[in-house]
C-alpha atoms as a PDB file:
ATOM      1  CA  UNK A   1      45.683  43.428 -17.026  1.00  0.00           C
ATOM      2  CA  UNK A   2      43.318  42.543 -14.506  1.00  0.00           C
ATOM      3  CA  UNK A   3      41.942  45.439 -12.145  1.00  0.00           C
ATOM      4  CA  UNK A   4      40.902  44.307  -8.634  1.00  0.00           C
ATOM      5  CA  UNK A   5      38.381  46.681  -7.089  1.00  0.00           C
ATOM      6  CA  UNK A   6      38.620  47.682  -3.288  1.00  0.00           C
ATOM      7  CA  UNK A   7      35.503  47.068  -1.088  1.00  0.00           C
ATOM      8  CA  UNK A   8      34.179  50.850  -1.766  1.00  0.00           C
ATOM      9  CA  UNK A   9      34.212  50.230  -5.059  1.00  0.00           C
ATOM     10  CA  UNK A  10      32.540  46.865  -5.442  1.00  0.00           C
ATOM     11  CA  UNK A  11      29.278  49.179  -3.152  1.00  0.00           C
ATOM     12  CA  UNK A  12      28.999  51.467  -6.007  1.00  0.00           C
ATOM     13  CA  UNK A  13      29.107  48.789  -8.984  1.00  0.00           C
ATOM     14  CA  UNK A  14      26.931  47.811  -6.495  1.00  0.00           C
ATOM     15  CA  UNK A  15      24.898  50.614  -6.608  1.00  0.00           C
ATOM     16  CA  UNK A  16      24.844  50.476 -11.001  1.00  0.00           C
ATOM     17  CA  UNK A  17      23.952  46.688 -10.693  1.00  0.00           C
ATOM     18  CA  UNK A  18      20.938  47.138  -8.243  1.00  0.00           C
ATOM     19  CA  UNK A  19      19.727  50.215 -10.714  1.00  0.00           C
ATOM     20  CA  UNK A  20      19.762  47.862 -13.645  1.00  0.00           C
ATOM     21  CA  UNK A  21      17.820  45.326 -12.195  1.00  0.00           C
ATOM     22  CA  UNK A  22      15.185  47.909 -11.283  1.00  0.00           C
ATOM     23  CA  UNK A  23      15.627  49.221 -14.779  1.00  0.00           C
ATOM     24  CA  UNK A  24      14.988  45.326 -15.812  1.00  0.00           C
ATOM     25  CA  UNK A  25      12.229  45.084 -13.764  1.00  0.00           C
ATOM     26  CA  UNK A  26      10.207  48.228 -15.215  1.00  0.00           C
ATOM     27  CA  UNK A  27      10.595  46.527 -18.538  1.00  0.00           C
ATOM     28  CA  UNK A  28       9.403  43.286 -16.818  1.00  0.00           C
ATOM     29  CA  UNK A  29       5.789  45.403 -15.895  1.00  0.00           C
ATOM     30  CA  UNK A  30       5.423  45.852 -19.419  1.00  0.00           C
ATOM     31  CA  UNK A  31       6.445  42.837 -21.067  1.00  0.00           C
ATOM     32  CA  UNK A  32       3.050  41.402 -23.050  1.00  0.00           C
ATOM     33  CA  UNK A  33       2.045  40.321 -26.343  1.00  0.00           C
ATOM     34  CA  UNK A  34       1.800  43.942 -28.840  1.00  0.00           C
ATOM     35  CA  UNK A  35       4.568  45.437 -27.149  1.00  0.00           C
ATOM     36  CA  UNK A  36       7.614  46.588 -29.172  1.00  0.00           C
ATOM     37  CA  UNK A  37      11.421  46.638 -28.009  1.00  0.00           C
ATOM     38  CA  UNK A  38      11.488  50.525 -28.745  1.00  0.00           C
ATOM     39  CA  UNK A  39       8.845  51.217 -26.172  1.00  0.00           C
ATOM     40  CA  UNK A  40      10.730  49.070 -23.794  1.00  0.00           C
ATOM     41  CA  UNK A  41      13.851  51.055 -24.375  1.00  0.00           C
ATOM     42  CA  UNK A  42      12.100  54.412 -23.529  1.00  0.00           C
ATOM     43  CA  UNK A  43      11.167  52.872 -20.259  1.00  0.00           C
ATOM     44  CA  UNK A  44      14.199  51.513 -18.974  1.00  0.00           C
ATOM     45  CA  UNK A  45      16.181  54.540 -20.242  1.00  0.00           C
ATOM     46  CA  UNK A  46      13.820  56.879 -18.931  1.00  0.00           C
ATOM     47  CA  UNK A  47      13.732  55.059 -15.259  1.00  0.00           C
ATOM     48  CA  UNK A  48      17.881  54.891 -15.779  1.00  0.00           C
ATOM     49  CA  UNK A  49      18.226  58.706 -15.801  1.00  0.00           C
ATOM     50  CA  UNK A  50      15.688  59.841 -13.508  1.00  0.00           C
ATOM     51  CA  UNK A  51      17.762  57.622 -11.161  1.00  0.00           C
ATOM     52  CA  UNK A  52      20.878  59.429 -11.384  1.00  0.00           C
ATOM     53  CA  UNK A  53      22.140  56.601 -13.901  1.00  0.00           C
ATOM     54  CA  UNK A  54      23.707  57.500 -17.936  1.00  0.00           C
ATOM     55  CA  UNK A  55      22.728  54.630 -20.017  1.00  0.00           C
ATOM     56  CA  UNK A  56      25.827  52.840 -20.684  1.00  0.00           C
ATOM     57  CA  UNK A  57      24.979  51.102 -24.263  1.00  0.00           C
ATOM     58  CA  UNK A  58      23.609  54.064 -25.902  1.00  0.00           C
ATOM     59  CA  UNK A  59      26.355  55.577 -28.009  1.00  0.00           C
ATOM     60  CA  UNK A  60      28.845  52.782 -27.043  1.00  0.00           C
ATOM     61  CA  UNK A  61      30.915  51.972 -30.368  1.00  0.00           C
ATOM     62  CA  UNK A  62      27.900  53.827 -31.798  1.00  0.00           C
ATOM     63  CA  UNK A  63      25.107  51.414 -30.639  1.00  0.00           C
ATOM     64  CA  UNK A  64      21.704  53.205 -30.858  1.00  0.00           C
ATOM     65  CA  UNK A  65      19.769  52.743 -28.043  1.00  0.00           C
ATOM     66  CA  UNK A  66      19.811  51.778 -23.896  1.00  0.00           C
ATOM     67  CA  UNK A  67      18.876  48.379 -24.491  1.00  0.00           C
ATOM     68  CA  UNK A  68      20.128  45.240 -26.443  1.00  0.00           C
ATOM     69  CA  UNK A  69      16.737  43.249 -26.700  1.00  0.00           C
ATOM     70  CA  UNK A  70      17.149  40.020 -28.927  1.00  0.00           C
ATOM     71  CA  UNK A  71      14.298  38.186 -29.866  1.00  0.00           C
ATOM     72  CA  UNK A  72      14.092  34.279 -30.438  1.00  0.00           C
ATOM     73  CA  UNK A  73      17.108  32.861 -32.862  1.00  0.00           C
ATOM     74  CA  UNK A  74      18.711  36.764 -31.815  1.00  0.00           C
ATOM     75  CA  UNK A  75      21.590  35.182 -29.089  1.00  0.00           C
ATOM     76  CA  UNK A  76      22.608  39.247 -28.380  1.00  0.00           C
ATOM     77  CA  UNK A  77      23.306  42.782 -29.472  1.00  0.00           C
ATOM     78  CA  UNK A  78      19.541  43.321 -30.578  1.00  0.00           C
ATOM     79  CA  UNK A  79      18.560  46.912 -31.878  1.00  0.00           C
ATOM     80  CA  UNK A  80      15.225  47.920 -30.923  1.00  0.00           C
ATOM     81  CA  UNK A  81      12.333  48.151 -33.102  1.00  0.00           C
ATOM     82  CA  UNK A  82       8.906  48.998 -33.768  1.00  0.00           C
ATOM     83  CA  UNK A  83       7.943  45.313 -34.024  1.00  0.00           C
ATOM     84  CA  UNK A  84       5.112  44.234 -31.775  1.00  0.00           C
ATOM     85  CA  UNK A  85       6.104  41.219 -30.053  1.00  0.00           C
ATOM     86  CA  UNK A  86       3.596  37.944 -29.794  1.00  0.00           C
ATOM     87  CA  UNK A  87       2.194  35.231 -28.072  1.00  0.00           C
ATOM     88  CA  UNK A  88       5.359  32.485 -27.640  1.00  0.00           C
ATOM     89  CA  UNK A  89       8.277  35.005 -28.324  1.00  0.00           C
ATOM     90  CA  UNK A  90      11.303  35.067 -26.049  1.00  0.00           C
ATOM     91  CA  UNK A  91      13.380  38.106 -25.545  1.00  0.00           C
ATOM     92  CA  UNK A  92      16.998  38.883 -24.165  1.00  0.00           C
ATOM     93  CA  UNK A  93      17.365  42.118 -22.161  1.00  0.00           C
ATOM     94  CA  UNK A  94      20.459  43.462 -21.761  1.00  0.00           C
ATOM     95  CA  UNK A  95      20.768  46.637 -19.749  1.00  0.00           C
ATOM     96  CA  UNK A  96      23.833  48.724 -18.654  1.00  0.00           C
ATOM     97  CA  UNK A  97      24.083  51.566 -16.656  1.00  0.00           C
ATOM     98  CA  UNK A  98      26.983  53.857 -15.445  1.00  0.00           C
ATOM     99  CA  UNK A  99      26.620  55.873 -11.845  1.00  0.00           C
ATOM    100  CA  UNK A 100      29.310  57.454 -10.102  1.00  0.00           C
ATOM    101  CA  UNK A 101      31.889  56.396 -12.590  1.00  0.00           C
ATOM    102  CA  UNK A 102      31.556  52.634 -12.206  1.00  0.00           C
ATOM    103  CA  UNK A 103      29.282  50.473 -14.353  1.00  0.00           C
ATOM    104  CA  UNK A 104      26.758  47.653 -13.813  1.00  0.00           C
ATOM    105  CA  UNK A 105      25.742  44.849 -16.373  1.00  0.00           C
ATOM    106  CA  UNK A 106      22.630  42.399 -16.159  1.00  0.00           C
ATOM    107  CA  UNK A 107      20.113  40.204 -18.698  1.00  0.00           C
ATOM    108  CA  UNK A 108      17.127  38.469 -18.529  1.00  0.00           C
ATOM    109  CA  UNK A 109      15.331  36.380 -21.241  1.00  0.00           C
ATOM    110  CA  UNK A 110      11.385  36.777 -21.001  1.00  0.00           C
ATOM    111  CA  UNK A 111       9.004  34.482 -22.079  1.00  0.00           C
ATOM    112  CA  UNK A 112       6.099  36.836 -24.100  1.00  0.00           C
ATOM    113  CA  UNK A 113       3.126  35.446 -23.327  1.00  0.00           C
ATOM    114  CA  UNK A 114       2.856  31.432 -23.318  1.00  0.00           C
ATOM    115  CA  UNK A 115       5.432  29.631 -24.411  1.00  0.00           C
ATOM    116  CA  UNK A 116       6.299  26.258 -25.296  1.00  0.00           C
ATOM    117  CA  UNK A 117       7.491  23.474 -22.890  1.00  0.00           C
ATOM    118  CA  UNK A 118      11.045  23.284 -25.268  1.00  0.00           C
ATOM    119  CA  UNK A 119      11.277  26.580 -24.781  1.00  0.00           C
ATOM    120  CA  UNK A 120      10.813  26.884 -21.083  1.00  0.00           C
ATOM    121  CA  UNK A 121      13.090  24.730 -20.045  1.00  0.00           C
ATOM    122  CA  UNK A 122      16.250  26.040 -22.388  1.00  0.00           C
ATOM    123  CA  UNK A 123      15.160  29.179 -20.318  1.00  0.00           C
ATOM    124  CA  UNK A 124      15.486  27.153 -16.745  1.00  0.00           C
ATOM    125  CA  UNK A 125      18.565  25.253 -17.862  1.00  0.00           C
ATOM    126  CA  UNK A 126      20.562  28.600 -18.723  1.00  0.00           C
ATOM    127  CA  UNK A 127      19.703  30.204 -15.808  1.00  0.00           C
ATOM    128  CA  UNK A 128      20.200  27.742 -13.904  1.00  0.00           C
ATOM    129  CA  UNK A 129      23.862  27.042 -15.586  1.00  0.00           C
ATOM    130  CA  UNK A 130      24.559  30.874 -14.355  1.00  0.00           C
ATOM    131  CA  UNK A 131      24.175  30.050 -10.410  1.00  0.00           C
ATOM    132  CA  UNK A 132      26.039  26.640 -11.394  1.00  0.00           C
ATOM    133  CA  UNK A 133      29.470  28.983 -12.463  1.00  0.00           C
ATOM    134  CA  UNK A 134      28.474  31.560  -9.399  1.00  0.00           C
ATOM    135  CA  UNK A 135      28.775  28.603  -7.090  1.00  0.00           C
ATOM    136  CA  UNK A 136      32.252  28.258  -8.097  1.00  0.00           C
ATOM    137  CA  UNK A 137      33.250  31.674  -8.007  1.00  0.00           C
ATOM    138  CA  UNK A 138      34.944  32.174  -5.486  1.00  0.00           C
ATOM    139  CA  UNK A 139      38.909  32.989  -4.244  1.00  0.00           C
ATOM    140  CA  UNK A 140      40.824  30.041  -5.250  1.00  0.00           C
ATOM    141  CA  UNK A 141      39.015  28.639  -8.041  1.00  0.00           C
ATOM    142  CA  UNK A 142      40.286  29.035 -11.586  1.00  0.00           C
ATOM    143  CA  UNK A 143      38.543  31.271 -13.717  1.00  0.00           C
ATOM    144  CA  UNK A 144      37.606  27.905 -16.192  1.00  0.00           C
ATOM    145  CA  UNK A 145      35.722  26.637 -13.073  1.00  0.00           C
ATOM    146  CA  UNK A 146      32.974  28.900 -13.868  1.00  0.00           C
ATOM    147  CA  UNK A 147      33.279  28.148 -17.585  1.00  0.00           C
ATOM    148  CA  UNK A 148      33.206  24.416 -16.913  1.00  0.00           C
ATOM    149  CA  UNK A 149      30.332  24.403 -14.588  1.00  0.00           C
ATOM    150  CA  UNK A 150      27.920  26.318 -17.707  1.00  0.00           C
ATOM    151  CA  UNK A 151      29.473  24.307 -20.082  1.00  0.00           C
ATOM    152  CA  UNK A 152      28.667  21.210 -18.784  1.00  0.00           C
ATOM    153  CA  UNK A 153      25.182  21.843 -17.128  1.00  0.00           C
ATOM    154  CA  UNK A 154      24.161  22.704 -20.767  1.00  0.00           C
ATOM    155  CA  UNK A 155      25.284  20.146 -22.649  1.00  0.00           C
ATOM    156  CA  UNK A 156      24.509  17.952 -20.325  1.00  0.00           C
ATOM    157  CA  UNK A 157      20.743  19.412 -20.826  1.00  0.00           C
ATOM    158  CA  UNK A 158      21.367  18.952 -24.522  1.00  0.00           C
ATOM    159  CA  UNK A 159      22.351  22.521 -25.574  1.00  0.00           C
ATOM    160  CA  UNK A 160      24.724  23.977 -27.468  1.00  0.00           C
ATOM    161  CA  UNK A 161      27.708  27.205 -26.282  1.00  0.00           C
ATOM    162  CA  UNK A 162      28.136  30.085 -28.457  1.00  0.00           C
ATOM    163  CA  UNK A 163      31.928  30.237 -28.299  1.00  0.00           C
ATOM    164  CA  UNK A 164      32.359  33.303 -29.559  1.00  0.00           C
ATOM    165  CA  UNK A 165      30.368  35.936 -27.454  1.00  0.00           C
ATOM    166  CA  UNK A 166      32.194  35.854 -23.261  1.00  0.00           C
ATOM    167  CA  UNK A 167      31.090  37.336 -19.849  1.00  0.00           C
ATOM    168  CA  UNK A 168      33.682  40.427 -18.782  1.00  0.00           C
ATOM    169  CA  UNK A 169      35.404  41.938 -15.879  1.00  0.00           C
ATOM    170  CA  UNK A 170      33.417  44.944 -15.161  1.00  0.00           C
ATOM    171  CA  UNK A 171      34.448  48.575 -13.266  1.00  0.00           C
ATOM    172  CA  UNK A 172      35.140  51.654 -14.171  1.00  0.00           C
ATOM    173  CA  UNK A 173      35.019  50.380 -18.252  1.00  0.00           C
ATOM    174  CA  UNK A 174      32.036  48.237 -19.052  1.00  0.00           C
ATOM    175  CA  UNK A 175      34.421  45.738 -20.590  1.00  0.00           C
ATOM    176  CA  UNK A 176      37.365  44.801 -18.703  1.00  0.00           C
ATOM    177  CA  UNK A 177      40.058  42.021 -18.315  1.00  0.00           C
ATOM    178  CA  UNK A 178      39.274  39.042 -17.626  1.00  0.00           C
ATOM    179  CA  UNK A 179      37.191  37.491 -20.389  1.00  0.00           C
ATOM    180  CA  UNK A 180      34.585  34.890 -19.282  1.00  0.00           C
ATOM    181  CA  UNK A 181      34.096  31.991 -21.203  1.00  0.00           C
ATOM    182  CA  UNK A 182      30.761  29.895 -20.873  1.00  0.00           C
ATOM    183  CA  UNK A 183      32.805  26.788 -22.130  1.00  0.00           C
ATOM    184  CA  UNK A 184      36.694  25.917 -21.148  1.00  0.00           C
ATOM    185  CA  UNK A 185      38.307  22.623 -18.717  1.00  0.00           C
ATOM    186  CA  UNK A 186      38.042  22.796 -15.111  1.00  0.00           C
ATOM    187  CA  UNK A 187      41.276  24.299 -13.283  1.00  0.00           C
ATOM    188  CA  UNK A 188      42.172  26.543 -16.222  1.00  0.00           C
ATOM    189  CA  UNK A 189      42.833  30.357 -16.053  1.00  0.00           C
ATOM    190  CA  UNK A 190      43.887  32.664 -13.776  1.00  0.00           C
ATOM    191  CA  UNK A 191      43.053  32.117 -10.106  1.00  0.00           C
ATOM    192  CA  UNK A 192      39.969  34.071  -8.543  1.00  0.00           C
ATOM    193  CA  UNK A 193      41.288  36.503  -6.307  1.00  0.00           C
ATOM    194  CA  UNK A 194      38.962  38.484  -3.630  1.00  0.00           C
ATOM    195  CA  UNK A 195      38.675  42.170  -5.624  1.00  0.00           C
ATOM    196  CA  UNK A 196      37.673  41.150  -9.089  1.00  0.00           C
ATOM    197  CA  UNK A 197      34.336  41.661 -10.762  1.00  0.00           C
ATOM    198  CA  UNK A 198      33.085  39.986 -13.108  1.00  0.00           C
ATOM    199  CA  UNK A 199      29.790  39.678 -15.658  1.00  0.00           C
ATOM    200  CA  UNK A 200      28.985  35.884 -15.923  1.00  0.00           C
ATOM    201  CA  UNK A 201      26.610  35.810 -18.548  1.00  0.00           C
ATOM    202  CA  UNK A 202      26.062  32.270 -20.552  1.00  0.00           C
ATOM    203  CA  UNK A 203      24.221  32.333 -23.816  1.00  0.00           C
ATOM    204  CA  UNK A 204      23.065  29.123 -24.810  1.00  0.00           C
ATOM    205  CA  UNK A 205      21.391  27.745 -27.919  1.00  0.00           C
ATOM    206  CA  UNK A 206      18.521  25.009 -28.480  1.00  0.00           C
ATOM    207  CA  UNK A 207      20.343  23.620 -31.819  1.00  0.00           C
ATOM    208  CA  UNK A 208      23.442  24.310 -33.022  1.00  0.00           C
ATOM    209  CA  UNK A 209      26.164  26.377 -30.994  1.00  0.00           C
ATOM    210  CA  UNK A 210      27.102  28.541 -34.192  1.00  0.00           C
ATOM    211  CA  UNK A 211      26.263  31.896 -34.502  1.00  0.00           C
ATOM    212  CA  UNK A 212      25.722  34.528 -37.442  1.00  0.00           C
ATOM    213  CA  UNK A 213      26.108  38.219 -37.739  1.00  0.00           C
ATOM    214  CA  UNK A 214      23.186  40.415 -39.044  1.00  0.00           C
ATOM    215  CA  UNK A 215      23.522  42.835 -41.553  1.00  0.00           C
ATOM    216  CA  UNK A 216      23.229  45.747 -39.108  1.00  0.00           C
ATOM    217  CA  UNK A 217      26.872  45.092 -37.630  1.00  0.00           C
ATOM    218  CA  UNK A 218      25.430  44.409 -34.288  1.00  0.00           C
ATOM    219  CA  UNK A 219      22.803  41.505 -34.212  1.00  0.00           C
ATOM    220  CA  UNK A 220      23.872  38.376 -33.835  1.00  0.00           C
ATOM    221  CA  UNK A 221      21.284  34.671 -34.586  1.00  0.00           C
ATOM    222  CA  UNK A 222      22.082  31.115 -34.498  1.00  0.00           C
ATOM    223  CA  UNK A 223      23.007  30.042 -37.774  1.00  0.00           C
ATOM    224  CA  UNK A 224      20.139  27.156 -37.551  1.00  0.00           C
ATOM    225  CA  UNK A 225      17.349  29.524 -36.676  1.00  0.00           C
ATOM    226  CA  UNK A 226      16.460  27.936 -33.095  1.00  0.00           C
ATOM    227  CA  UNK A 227      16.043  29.960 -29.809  1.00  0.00           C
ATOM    228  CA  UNK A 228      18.833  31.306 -27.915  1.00  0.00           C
ATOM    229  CA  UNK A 229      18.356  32.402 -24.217  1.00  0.00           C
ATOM    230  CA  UNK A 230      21.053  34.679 -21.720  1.00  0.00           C
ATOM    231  CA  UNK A 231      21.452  35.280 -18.326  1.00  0.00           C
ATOM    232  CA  UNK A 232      23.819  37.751 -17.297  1.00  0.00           C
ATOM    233  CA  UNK A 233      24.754  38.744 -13.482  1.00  0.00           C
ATOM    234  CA  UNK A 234      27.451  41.164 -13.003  1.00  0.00           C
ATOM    235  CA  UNK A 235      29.442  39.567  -9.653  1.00  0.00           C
ATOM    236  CA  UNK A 236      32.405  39.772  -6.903  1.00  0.00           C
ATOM    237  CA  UNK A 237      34.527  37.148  -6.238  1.00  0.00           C
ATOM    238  CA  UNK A 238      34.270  36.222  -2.549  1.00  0.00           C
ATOM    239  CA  UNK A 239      36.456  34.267   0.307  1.00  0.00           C
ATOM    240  CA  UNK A 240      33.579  31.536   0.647  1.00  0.00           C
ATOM    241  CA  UNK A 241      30.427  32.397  -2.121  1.00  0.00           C
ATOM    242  CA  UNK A 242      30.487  34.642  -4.605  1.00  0.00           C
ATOM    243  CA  UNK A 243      28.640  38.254  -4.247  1.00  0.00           C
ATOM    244  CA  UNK A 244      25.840  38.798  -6.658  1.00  0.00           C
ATOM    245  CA  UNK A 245      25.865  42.817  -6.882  1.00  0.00           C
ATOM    246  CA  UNK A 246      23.079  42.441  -9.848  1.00  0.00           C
ATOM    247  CA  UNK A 247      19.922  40.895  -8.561  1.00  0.00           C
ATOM    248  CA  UNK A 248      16.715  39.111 -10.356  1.00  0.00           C
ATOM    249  CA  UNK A 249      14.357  39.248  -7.675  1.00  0.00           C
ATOM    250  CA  UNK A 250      13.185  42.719  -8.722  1.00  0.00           C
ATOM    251  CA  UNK A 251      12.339  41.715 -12.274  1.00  0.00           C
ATOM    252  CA  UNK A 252      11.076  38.304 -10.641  1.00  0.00           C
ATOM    253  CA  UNK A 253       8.641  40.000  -8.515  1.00  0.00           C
ATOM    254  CA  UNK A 254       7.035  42.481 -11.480  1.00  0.00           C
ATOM    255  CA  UNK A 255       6.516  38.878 -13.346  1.00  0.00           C
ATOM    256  CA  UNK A 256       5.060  37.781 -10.588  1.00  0.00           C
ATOM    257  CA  UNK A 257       2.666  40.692  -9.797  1.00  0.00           C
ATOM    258  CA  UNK A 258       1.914  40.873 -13.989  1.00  0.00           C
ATOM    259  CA  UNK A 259       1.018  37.109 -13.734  1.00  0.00           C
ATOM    260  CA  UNK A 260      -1.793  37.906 -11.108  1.00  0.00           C
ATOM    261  CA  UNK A 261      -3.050  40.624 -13.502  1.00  0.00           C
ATOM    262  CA  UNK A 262      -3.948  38.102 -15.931  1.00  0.00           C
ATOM    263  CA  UNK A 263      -5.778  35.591 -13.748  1.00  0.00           C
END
């Protein structure tokens, strides 16, 4: 059954949203060859609580830590580790974080040092699929709409669409009704009503759209090895354009700053 939220509480999913992209962007001030994913997880956890937030992944169906961070041919559901990262990796972030009962959900891939052209622009092309099924959410629209629009961006780019892994409605549980397909035909689905939220989040492969599950019940690769990239932005559905309650321009600008570190 699908929950529509009232105006009040779309402000404090809001309000979770907005603390996981500042969450996201402490991790982005750190991000640099030798790192490792278990030093980012102290920091984002760390900023998460001392902010009034509870992480919402650690301890959910008995995950381990506040972050999922998924390396390379890792699509999502990454456990943390002592491994430093290098020169040319990529990384998925996904953060969660539950304030005042309601939840907010957002991921960014990072580029780790330089990386290679290939790899930059699978990076551009999914997050630029994500704004492509934004664009289309709003009242009216079929849920598909949104599913078409990544769908077809990517594969028009030459990627592949894990099938199997969805974006979420998104309240008071982390994982509500509706699921949200990154693949699916245009006018499908339920209609997009003004009230529900919703985490878009594509994740898109370089080769081959199928997917394996690690041994640790939680990772999941491509079956094929390549890079896999996601983009997640937890969102409202609005009258004329959607409402991005997540935001990247926090984790944008600590790239930004880091970059002018370096020169």
């Amino acid at each position: 059954m699908i929950y529509y939220k009232t105006s009040e509480e779309i402000e404090k999913i809001r309000v979770s949203s907005l603390l996981v992209a500042r969450a996201l962007a402490e991790v982005a001030k750190t991000i640099r060859p030798g790192v490792t994913s278990l030093e980012l997880d102290k920091i984002a956890e760390e900023f998460i609580r001392d902010n009034g937030g509870v992480p919402a992944f650690k301890g959910y169906n008995g995950f381990p830590n506040s972050l999922c961070i998924s390396p390379n041919e890792q699509v999502v559901h990454g456990i943390p580790n002592n491994r430093p990262y290098e020169n040319g990796d990529i990384i998925s972030v996904d953060c969660g974080v539950l304030k005042d009962g309601y939840y907010g959900d957002s991921a960014y891939t990072f580029a780790i040092g330089e990386v290679s052209d290939a790899v930059k622009k699978l990076l551009e092309t999914t997050k630029e699929s994500l704004y492509r099924g934004i664009s289309v959410a709003v009242e009216g629209k079929r849920l598909q709409d949104i599913s078409y629009e990544i769908q077809s961006y990517c594969e028009l780019n030459g990627y592949s669409v894990v099938r199997e892994l969805v974006g979420h409605g998104i309240g008071k549980n982390l994982h509500e009704a509706p699921e949200v397909p990154n693949f699916g035909k245009r006018g499908s689905g339920p209609k997009l009503k003004e009230g529900l939220v919703i985490a878009i989040e594509p994740m898109i492969n370089m080769g081959r759209k199928n997917i394996i599950h690690g041994k640790d019940g939680w990772t999941i690769k491509t079956s094929d090895g390549m890079p896999s990239a996601h983009f997640e932005h937890t969102i409202a559905i609005g009258k004329g354009k959607a409402d991005i309650l997540s935001s990247f321009e926090f984790i944008e600008k600590a790239l930004e700053e880091q970059k002018l570190k370096f020169v």
